[in-house]
C-alpha atoms as a PDB file:
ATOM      1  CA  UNK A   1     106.785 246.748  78.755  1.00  0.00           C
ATOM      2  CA  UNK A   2     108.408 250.055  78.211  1.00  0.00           C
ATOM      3  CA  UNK A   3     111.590 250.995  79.719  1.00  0.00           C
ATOM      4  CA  UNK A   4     109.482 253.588  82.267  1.00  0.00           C
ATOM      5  CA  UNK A   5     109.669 249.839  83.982  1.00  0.00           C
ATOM      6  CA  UNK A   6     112.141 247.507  82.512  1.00  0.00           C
ATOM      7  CA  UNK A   7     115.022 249.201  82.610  1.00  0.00           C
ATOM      8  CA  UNK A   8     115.574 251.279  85.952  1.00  0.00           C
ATOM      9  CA  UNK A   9     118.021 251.834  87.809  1.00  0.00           C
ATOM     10  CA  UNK A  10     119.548 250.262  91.518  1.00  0.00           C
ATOM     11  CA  UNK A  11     122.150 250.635  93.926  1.00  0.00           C
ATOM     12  CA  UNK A  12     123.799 248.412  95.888  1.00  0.00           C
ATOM     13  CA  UNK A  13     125.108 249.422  99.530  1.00  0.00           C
ATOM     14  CA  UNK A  14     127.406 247.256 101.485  1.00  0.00           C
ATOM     15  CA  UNK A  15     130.271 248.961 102.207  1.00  0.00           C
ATOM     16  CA  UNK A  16     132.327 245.939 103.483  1.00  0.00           C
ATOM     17  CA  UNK A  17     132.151 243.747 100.245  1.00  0.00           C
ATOM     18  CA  UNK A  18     131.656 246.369  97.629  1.00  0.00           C
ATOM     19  CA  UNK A  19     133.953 248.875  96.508  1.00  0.00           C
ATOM     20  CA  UNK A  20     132.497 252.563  96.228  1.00  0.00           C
ATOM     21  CA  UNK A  21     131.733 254.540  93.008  1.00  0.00           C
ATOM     22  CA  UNK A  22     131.166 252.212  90.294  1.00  0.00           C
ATOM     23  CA  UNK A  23     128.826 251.908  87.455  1.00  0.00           C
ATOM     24  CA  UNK A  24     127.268 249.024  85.675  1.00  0.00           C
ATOM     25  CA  UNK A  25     125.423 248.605  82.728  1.00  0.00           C
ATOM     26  CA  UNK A  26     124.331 244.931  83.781  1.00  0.00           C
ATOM     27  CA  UNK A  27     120.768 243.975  82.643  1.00  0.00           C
ATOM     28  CA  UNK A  28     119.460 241.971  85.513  1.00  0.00           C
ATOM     29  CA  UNK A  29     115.615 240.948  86.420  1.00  0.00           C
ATOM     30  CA  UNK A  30     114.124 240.586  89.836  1.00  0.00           C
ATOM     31  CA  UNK A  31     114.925 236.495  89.366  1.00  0.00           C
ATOM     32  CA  UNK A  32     118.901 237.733  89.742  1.00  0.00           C
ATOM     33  CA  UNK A  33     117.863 239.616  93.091  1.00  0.00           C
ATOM     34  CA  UNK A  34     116.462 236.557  94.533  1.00  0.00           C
ATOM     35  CA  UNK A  35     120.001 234.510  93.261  1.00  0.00           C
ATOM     36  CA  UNK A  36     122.344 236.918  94.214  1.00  0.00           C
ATOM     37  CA  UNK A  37     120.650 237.887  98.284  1.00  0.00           C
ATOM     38  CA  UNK A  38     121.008 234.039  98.258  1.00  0.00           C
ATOM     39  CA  UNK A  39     124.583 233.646  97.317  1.00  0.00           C
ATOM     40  CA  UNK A  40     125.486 236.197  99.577  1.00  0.00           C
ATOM     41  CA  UNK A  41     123.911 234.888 102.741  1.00  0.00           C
ATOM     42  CA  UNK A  42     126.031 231.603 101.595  1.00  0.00           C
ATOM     43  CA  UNK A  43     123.179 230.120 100.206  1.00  0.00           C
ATOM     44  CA  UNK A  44     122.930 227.991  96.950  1.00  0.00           C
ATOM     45  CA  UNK A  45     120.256 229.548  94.698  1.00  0.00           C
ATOM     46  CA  UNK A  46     117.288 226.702  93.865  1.00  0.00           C
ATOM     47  CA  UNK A  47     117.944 225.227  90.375  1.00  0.00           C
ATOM     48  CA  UNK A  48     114.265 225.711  89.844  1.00  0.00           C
ATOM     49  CA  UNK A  49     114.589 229.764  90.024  1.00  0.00           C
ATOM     50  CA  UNK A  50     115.373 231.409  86.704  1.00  0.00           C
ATOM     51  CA  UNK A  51     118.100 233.875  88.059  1.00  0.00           C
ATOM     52  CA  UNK A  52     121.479 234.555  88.299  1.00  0.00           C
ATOM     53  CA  UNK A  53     124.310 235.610  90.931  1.00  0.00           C
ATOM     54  CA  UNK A  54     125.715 239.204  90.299  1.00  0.00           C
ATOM     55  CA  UNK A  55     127.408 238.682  93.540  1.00  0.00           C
ATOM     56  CA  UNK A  56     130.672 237.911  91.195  1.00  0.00           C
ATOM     57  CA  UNK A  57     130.733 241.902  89.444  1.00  0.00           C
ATOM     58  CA  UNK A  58     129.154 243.373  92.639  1.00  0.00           C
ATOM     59  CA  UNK A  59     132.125 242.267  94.772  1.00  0.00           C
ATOM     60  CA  UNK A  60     134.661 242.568  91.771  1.00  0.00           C
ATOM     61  CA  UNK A  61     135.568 238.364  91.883  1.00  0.00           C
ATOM     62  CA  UNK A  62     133.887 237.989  88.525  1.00  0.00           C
ATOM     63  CA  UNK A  63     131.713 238.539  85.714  1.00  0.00           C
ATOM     64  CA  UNK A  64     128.167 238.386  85.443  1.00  0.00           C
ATOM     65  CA  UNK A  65     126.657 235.827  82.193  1.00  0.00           C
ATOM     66  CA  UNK A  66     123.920 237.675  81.340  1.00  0.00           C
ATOM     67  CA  UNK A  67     120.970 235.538  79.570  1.00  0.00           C
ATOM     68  CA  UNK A  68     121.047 236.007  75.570  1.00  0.00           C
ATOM     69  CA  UNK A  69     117.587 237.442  75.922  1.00  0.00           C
ATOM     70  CA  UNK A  70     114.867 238.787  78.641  1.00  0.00           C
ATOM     71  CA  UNK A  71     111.387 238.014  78.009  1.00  0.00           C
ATOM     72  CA  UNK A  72     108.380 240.197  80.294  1.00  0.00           C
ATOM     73  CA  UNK A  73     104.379 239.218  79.988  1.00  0.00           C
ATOM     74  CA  UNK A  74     101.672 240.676  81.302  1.00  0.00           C
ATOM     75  CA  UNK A  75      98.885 238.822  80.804  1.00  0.00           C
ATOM     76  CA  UNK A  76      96.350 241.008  82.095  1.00  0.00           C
ATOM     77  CA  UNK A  77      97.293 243.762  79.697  1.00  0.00           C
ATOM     78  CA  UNK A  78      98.093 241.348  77.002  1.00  0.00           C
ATOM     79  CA  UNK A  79     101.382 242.922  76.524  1.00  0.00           C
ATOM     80  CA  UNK A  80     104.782 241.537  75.723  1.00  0.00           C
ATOM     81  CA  UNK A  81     108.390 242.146  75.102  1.00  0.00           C
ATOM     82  CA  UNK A  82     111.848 240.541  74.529  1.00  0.00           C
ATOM     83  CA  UNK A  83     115.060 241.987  74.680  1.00  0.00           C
ATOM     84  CA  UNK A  84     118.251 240.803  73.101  1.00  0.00           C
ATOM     85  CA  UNK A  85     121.076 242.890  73.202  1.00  0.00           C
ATOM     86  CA  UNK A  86     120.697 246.248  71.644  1.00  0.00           C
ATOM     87  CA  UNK A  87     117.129 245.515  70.271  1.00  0.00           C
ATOM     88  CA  UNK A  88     113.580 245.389  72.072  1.00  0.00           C
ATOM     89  CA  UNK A  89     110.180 244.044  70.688  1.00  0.00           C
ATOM     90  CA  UNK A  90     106.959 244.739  72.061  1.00  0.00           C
ATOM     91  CA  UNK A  91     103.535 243.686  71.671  1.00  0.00           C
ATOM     92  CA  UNK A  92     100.645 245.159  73.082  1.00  0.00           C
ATOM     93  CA  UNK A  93      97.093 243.494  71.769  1.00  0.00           C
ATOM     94  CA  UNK A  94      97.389 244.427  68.376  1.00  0.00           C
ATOM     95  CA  UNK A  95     100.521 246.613  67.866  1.00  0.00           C
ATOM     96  CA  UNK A  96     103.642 245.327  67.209  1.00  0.00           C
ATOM     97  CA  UNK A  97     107.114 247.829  67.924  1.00  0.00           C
ATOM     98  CA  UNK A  98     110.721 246.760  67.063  1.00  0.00           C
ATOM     99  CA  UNK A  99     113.808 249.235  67.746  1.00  0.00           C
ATOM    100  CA  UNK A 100     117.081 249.537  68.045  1.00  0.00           C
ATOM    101  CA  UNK A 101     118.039 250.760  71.693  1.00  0.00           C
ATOM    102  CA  UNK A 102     121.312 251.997  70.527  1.00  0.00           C
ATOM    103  CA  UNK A 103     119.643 254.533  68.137  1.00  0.00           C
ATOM    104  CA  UNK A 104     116.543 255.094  70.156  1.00  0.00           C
ATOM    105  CA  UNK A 105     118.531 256.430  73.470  1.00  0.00           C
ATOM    106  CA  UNK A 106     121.524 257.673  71.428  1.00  0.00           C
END
């Protein structure tokens, strides 16, 4: 629930589609994996899957919507969190944490 495993980060490799040296800041789950592999084999993501294409950014033909917030629960730890935008809540059995991402990684 912390960001030790929410918010890591990936690189992308294919050097016919996507250009070199570029950051993102994107804030994608493992759902927008499964969408975007899809879309680029050509495929048309299952309405039933939560995620999203980045294919659009990746390849630099469009932006990415991200959702207004990301929600993670771990039922076996009782733990929770949402994130939207700049701020993250957490619960974790009987503690409750709210900060401000901005301020908290400077």
């Amino acid at each position: 629930m912390y960001d030790g495993g929410l918010r890591v980060p990936a690189i992308a490799h294919w050097p016919a589609r996507i250009a070199g040296s570029r950051t993102s800041q994107l804030q994608l789950d493992l759902t927008d994996v499964h969408a975007t592999v899809l879309a680029a084999a050509g495929l048309t993501p299952p309405t039933a899957i939560d995620g999203r294409s980045f294919l659009p950014p990746l390849v630099g033909s469009g932006p990415f919507t991200p959702r207004p917030f990301q929600v993670w629960y771990l039922p076996e730890g009782n733990q929770a969190a949402v994130l939207e935008g700049n701020w993250k809540a957490t619960w974790r059995r009987d503690s409750t944490t709210l900060c401000d991402l901005c301020v908290l990684c400077g």
